[in-house]
C-alpha atoms as a PDB file:
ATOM      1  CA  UNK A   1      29.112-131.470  17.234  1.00  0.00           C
ATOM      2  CA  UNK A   2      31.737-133.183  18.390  1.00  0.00           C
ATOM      3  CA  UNK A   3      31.095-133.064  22.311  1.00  0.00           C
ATOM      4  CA  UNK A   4      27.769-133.799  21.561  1.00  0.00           C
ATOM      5  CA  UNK A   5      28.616-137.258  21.059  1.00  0.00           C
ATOM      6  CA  UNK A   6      30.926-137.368  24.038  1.00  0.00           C
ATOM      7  CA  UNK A   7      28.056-136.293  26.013  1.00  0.00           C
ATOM      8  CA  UNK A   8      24.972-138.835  25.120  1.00  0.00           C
ATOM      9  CA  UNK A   9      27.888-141.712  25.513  1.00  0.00           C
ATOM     10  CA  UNK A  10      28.462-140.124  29.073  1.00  0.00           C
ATOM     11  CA  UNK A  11      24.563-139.788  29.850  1.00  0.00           C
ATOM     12  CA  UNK A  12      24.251-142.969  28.164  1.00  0.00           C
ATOM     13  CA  UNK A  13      27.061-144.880  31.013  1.00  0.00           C
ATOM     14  CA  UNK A  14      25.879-142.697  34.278  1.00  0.00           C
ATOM     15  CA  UNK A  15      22.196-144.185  33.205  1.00  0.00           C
ATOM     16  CA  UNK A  16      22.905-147.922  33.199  1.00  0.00           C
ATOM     17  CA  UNK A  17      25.452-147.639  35.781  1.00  0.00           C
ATOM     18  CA  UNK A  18      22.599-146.110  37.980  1.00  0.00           C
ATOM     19  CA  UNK A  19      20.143-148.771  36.853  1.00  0.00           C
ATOM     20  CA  UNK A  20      22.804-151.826  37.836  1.00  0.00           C
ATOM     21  CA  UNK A  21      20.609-154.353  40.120  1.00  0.00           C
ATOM     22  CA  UNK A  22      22.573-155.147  43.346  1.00  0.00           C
ATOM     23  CA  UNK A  23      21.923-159.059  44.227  1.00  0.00           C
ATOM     24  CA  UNK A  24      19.067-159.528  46.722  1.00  0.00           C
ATOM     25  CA  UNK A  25      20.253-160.790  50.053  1.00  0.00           C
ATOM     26  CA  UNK A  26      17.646-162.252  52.601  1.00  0.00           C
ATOM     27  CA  UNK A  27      18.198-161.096  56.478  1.00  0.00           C
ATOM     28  CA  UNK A  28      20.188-163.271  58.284  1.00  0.00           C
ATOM     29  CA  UNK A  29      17.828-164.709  61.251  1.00  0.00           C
ATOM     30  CA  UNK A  30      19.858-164.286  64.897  1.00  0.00           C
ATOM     31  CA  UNK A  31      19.002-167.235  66.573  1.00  0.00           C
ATOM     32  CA  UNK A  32      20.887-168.978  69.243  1.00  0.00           C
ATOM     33  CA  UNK A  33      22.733-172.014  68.659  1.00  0.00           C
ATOM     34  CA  UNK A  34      21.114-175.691  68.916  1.00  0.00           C
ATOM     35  CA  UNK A  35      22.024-177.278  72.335  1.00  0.00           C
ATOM     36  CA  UNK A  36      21.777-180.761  70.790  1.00  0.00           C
ATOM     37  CA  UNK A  37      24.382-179.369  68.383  1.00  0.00           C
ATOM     38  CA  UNK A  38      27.034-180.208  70.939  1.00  0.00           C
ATOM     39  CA  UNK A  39      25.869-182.664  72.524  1.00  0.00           C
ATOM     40  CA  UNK A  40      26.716-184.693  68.770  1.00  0.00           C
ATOM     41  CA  UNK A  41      29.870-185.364  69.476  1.00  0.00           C
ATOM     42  CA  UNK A  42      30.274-185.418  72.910  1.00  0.00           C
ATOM     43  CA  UNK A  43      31.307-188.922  73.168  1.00  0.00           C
ATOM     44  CA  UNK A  44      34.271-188.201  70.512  1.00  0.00           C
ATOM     45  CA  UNK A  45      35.643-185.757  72.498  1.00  0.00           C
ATOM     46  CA  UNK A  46      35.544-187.814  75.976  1.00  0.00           C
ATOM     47  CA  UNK A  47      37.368-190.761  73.930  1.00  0.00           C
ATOM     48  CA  UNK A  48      39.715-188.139  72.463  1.00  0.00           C
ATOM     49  CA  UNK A  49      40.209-186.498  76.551  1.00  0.00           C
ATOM     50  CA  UNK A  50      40.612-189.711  77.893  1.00  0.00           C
ATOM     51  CA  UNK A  51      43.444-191.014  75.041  1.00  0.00           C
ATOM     52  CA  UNK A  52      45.108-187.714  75.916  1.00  0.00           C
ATOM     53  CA  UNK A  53      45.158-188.763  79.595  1.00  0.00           C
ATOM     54  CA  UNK A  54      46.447-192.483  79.007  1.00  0.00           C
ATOM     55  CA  UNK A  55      49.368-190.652  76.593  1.00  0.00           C
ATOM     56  CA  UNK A  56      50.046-188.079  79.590  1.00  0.00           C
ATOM     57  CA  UNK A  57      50.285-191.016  81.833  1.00  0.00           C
ATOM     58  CA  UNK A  58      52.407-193.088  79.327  1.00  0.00           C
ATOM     59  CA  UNK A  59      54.996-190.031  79.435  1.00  0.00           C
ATOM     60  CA  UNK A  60      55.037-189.934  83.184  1.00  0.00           C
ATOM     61  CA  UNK A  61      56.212-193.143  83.313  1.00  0.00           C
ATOM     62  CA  UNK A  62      59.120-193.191  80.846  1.00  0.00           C
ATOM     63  CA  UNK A  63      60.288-190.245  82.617  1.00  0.00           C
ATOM     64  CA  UNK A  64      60.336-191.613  85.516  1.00  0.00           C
ATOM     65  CA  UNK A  65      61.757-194.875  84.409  1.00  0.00           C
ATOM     66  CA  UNK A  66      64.695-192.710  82.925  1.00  0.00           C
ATOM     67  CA  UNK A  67      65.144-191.076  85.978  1.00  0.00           C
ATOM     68  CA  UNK A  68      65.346-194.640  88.246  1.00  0.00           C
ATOM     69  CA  UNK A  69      67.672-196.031  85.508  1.00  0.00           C
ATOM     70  CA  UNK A  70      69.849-193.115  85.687  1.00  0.00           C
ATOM     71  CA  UNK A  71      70.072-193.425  89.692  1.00  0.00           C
ATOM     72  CA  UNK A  72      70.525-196.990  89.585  1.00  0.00           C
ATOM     73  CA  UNK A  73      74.553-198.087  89.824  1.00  0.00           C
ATOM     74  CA  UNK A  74      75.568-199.198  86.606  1.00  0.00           C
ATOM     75  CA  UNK A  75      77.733-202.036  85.219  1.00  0.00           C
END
């Protein structure tokens, strides 16, 4: 008698485990990216080019500036 109780409280967890209910999850649809999508903030990223340009061109010229000063006789 004693296994008999071991063995209705193992029939009893390999039934509900069996009977768990996995959450549903819908099909993701493959579609292709919006085009307008990227086009959203295009103008950002030209401001954000074009400040990367004027800080490029900003380092140019110190550099060079450093370099005449250093040529340059001295007092």
């Amino acid at each position: 008698m004693k296994h008999f109780g071991l063995i209705v409280l193992l029939l009893a967890t390999a039934l509900l485990a069996a009977c768990e209910q996995k959450p549903y999850q819908p099909p993701v649809p493959h579609t292709e990216p919006d085009k307008s999508a990227t086009k959203l903030f295009a103008p950002q990223r030209e401001a954000l080019d074009k400040a990367k340009g004027v800080g490029k061109t900003v380092e140019q010229a110190s550099k060079e500036r450093e370099e005449s000063s250093d040529k340059a006789p001295g007092y």
